[in-house]
PDB file of N, CA and C in Angstrom:
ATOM      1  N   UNK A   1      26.795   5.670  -2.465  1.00  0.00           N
ATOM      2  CA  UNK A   1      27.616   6.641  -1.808  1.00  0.00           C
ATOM      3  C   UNK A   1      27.344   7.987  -2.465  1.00  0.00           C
ATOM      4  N   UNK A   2      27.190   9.113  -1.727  1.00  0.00           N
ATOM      5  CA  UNK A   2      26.896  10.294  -2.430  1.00  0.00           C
ATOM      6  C   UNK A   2      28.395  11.238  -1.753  1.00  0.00           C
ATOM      7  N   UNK A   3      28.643  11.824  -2.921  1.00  0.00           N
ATOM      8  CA  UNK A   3      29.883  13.045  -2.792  1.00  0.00           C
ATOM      9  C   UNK A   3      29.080  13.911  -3.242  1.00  0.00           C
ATOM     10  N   UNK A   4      29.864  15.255  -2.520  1.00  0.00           N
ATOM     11  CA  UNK A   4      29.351  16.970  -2.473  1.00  0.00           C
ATOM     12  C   UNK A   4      30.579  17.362  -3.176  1.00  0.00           C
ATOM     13  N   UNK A   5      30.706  17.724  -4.617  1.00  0.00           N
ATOM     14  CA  UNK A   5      31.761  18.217  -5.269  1.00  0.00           C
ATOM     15  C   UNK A   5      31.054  19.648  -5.577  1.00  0.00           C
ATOM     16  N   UNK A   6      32.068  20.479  -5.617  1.00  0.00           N
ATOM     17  CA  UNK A   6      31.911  21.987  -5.676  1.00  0.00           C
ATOM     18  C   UNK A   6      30.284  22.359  -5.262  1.00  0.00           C
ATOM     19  N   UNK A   7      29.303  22.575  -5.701  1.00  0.00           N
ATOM     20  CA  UNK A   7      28.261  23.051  -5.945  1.00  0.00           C
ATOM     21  C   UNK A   7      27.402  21.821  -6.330  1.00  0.00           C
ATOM     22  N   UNK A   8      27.943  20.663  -6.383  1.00  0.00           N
ATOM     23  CA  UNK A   8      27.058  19.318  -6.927  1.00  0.00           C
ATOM     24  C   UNK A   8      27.007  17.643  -6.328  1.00  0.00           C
ATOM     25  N   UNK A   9      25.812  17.879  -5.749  1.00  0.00           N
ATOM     26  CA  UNK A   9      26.259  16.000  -5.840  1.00  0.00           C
ATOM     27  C   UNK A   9      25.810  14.918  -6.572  1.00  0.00           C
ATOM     28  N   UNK A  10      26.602  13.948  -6.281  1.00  0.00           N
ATOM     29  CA  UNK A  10      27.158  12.502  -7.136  1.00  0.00           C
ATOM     30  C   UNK A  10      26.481  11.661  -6.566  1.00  0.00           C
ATOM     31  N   UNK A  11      25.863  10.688  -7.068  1.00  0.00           N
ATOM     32  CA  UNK A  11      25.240  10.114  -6.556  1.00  0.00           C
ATOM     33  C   UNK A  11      25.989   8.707  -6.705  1.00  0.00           C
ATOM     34  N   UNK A  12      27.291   8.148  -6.578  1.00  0.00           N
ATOM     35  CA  UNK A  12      27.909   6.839  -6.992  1.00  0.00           C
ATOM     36  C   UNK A  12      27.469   5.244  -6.355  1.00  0.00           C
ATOM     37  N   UNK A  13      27.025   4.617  -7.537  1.00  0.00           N
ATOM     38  CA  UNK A  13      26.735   3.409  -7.111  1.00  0.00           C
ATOM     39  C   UNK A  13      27.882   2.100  -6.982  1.00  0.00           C
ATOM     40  N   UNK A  14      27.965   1.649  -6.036  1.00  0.00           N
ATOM     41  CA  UNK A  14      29.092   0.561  -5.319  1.00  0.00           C
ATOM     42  C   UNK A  14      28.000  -0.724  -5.520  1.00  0.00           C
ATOM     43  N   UNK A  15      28.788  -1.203  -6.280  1.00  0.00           N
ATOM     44  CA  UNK A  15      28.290  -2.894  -6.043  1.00  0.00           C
ATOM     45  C   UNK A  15      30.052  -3.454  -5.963  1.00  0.00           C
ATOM     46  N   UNK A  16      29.943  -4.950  -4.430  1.00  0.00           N
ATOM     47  CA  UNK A  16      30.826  -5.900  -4.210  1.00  0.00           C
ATOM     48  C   UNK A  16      32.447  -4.882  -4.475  1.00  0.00           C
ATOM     49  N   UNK A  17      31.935  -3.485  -3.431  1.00  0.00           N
ATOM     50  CA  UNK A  17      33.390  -3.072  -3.049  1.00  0.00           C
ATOM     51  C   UNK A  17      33.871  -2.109  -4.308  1.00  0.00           C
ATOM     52  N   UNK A  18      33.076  -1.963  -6.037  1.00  0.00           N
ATOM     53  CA  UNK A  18      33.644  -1.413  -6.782  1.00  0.00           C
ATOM     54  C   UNK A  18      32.218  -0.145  -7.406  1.00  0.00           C
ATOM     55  N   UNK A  19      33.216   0.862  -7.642  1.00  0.00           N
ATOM     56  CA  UNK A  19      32.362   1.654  -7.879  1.00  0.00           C
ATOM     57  C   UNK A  19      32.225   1.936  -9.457  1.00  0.00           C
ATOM     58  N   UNK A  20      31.007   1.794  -9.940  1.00  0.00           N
ATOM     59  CA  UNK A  20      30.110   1.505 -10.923  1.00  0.00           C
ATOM     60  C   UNK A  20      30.309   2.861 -12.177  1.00  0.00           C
ATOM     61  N   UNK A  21      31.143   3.333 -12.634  1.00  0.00           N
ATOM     62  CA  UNK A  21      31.751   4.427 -13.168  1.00  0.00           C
ATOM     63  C   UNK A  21      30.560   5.008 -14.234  1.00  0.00           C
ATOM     64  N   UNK A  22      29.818   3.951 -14.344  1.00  0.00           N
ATOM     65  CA  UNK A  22      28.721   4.389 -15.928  1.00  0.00           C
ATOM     66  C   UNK A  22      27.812   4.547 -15.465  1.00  0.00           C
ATOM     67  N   UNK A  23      27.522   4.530 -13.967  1.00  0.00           N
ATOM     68  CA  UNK A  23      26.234   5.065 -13.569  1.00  0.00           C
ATOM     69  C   UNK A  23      25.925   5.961 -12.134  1.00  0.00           C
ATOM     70  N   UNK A  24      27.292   6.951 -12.359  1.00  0.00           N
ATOM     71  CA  UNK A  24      27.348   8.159 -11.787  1.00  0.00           C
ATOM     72  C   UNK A  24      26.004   8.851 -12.151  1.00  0.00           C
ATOM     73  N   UNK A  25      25.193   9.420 -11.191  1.00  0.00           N
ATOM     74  CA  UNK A  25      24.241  10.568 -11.108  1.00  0.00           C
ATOM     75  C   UNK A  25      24.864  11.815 -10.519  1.00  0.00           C
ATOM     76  N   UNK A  26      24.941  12.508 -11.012  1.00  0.00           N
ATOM     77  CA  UNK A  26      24.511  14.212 -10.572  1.00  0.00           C
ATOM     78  C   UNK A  26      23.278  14.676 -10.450  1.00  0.00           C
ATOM     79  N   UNK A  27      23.227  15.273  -8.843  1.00  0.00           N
ATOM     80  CA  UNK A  27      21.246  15.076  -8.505  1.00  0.00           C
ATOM     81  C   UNK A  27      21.018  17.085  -8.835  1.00  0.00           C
ATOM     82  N   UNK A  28      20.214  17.130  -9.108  1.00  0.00           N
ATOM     83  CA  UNK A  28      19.957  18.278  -8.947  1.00  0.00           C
ATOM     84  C   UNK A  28      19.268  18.756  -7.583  1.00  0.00           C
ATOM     85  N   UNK A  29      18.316  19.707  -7.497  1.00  0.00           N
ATOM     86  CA  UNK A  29      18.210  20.407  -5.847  1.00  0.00           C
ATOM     87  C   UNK A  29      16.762  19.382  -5.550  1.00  0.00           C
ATOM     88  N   UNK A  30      15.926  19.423  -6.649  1.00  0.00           N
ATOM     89  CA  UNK A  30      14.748  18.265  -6.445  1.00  0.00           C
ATOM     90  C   UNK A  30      15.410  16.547  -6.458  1.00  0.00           C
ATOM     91  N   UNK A  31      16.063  16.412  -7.243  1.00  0.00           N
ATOM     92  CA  UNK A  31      16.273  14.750  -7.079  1.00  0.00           C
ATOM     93  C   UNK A  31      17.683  14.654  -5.536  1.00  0.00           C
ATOM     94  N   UNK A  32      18.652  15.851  -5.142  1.00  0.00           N
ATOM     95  CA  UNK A  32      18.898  15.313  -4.253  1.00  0.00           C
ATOM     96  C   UNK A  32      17.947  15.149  -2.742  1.00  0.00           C
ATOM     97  N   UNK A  33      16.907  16.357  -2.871  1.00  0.00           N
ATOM     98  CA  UNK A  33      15.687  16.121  -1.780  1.00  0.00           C
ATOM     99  C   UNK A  33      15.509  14.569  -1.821  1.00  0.00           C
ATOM    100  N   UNK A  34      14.717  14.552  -2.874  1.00  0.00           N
ATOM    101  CA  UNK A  34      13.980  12.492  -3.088  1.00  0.00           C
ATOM    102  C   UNK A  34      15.377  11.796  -1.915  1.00  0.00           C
ATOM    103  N   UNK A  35      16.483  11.796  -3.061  1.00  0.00           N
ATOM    104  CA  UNK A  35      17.651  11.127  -2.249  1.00  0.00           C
ATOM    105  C   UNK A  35      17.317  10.666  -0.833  1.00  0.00           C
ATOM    106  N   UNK A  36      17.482  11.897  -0.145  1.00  0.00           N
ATOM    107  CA  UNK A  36      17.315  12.257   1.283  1.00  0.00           C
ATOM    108  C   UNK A  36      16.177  11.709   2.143  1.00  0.00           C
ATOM    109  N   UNK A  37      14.922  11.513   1.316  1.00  0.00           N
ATOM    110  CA  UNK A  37      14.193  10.853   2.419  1.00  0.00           C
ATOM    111  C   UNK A  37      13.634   9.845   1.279  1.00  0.00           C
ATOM    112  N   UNK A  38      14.462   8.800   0.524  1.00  0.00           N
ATOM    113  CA  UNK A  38      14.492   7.865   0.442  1.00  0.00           C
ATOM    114  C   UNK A  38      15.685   6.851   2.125  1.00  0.00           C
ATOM    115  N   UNK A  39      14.670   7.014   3.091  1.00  0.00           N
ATOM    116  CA  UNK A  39      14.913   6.067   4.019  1.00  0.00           C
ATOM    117  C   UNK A  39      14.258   5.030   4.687  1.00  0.00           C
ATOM    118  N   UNK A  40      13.387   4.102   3.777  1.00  0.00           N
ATOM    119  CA  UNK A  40      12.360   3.219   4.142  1.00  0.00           C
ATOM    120  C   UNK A  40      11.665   3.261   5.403  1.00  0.00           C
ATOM    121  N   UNK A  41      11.474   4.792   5.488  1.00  0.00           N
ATOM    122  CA  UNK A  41       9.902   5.027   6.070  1.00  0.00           C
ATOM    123  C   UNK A  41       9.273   6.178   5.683  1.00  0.00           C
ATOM    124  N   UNK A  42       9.489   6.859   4.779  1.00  0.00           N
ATOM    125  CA  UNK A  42       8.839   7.576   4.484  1.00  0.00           C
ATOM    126  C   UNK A  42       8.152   6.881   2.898  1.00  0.00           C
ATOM    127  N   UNK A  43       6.924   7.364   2.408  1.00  0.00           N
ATOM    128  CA  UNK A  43       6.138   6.763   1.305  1.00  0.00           C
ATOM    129  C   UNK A  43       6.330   7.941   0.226  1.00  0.00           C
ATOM    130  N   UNK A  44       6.404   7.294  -1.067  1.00  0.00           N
ATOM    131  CA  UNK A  44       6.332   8.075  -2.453  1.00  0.00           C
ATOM    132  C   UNK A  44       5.718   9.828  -2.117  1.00  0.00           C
ATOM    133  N   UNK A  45       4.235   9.144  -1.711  1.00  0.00           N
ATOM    134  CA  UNK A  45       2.996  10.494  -1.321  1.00  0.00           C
ATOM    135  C   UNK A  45       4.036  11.079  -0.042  1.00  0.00           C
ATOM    136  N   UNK A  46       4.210  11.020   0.666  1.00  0.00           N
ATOM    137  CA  UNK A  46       5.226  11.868   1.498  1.00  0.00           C
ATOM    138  C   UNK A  46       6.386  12.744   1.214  1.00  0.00           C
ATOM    139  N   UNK A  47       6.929  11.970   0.274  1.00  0.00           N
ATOM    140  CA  UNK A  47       7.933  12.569  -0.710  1.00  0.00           C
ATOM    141  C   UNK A  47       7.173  13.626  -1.303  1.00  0.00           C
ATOM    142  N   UNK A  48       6.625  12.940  -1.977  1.00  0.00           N
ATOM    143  CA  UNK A  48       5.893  14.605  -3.398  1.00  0.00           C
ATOM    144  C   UNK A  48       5.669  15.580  -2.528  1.00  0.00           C
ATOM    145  N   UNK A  49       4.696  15.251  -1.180  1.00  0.00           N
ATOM    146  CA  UNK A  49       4.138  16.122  -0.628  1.00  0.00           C
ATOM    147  C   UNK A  49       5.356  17.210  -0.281  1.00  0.00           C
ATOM    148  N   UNK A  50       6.639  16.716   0.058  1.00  0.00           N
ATOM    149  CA  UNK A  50       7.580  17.450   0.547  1.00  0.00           C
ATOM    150  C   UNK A  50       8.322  18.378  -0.296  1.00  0.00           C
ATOM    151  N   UNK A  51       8.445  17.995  -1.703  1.00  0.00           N
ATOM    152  CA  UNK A  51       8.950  18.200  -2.688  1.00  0.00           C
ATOM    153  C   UNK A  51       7.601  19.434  -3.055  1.00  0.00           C
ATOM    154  N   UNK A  52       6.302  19.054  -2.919  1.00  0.00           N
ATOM    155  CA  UNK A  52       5.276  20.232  -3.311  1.00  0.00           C
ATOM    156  C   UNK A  52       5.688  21.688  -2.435  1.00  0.00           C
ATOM    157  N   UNK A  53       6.149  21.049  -0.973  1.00  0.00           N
ATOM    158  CA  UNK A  53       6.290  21.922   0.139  1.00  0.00           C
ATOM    159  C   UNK A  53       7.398  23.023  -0.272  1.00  0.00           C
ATOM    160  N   UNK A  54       8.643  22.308  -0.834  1.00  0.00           N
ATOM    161  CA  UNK A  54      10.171  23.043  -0.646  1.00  0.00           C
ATOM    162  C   UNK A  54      10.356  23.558  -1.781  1.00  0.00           C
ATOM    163  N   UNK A  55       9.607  23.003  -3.008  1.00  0.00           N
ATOM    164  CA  UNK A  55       9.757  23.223  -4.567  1.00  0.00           C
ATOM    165  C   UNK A  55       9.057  23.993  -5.328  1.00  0.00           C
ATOM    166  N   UNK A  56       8.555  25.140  -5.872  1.00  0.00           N
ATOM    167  CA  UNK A  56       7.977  25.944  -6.920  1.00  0.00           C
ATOM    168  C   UNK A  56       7.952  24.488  -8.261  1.00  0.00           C
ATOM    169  N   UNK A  57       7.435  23.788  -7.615  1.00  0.00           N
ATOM    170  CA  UNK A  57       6.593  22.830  -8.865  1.00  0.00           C
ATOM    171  C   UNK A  57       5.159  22.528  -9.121  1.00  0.00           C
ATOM    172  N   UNK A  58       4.623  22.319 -10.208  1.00  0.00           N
ATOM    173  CA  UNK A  58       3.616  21.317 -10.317  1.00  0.00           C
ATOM    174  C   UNK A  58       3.167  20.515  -9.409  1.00  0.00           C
ATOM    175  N   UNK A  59       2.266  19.833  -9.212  1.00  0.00           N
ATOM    176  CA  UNK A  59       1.810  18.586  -8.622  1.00  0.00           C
ATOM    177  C   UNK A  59       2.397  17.332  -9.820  1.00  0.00           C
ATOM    178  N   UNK A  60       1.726  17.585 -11.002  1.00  0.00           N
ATOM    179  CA  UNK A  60       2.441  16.157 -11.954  1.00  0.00           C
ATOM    180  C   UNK A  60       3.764  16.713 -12.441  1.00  0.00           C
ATOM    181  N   UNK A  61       3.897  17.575 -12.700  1.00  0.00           N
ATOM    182  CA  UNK A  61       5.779  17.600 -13.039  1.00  0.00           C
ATOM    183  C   UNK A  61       6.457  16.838 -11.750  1.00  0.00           C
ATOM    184  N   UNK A  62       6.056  16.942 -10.038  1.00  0.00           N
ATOM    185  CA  UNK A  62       6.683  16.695  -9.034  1.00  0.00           C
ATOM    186  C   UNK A  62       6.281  15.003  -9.171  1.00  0.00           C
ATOM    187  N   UNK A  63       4.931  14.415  -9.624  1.00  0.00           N
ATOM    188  CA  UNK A  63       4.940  12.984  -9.478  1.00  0.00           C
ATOM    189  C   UNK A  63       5.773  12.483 -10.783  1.00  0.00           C
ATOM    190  N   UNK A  64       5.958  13.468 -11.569  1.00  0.00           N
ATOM    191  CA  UNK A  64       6.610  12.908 -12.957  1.00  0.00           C
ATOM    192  C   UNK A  64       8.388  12.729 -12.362  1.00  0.00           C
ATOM    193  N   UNK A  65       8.737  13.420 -12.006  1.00  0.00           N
ATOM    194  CA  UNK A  65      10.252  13.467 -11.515  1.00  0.00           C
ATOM    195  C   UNK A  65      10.459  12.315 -10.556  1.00  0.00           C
ATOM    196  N   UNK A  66       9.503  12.408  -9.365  1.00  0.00           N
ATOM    197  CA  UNK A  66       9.662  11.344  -8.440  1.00  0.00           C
ATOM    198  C   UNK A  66       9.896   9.856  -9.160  1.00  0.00           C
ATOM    199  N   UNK A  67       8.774   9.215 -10.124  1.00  0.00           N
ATOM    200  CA  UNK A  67       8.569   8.601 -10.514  1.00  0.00           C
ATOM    201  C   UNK A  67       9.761   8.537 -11.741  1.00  0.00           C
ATOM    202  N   UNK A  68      10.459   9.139 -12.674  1.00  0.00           N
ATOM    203  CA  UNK A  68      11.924   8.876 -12.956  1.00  0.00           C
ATOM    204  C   UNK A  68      12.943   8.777 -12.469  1.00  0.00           C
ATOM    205  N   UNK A  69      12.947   9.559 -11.618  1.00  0.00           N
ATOM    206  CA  UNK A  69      14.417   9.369 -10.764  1.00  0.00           C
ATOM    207  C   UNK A  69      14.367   8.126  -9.709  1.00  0.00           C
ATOM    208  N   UNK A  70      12.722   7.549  -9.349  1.00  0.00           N
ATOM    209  CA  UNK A  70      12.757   6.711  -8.700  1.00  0.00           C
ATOM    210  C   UNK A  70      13.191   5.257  -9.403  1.00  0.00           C
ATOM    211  N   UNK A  71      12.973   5.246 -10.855  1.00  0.00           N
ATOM    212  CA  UNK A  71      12.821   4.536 -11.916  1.00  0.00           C
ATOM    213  C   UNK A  71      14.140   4.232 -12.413  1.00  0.00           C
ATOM    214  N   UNK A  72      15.102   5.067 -12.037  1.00  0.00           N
ATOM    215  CA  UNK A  72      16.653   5.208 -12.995  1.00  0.00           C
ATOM    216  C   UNK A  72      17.401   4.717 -11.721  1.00  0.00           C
ATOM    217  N   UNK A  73      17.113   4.938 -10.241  1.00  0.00           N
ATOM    218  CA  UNK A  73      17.841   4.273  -9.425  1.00  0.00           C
ATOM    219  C   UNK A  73      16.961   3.064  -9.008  1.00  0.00           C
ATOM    220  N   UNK A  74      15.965   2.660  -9.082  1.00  0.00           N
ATOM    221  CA  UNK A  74      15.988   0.876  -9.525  1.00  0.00           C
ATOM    222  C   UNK A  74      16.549   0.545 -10.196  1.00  0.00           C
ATOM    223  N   UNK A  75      16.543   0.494 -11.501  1.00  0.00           N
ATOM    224  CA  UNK A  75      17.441   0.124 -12.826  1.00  0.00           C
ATOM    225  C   UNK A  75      18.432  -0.159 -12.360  1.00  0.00           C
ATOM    226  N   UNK A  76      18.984   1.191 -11.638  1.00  0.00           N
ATOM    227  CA  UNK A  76      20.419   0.574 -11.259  1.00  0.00           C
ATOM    228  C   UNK A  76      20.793  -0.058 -10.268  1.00  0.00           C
ATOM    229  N   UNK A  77      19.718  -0.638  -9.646  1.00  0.00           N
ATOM    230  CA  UNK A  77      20.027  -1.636  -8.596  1.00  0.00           C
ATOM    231  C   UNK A  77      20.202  -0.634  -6.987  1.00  0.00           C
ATOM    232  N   UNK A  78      20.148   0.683  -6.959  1.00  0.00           N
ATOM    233  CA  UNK A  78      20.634   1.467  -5.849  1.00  0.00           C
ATOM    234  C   UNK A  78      19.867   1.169  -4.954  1.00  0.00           C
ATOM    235  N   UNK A  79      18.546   1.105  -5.324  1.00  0.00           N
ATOM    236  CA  UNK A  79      17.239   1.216  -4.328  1.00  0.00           C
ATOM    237  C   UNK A  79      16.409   0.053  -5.176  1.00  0.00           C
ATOM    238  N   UNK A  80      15.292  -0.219  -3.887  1.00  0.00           N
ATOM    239  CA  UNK A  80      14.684  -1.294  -4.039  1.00  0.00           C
ATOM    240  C   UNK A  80      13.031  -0.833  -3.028  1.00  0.00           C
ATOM    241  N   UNK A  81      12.007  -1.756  -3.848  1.00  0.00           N
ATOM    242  CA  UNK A  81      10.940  -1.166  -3.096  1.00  0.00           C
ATOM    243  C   UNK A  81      10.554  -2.226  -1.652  1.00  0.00           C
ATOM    244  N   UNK A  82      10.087  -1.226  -0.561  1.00  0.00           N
ATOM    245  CA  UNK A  82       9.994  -1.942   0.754  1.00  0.00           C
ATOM    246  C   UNK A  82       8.615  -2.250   1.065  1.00  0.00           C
ATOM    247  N   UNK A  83       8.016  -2.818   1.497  1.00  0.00           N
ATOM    248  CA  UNK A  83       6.383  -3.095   2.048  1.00  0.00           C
ATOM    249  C   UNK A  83       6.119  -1.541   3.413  1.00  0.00           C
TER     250      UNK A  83
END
């Protein structure tokens, strides 16, 4: 579940109806992009590419971010990888 509090969003993870208090995210303007088109059809390389598009980044700072933030919401069970 994601909330828009003042100027920030939350990224809260719900497992079985309860919400997961120790693994609140606050996304910044690049990790809430990822967020957003994490919708099992778009691919990693689609992402960066978009993130290269909207973002004053790097090419590897942008695969370095993708690739943590993609990494910290597996961990937490939020997301999962699709074929």
């Amino acid at each position: 579940m994601t909330r828009q509090i003042a100027d920030e969003t939350l990224l809260v993870p719900i497992r079985s109806n309860l919400v997961d208090m120790q693994r609140i995210f606050a996304l910044n303007t690049v990790a809430e992009y990822i967020w957003q088109q994490l919708d099992g059809k778009r691919n990693l390389k689609e992402i960066h590419n978009g993130i290269l598009t909207h973002f004053k980044v790097e090419k590897d700072q942008a695969s370095s971010d993708i690739m943590e933030f993609i990494s910290q919401l597996m961990e937490a069970g939020i997301v999962e990888e699709v074929e």
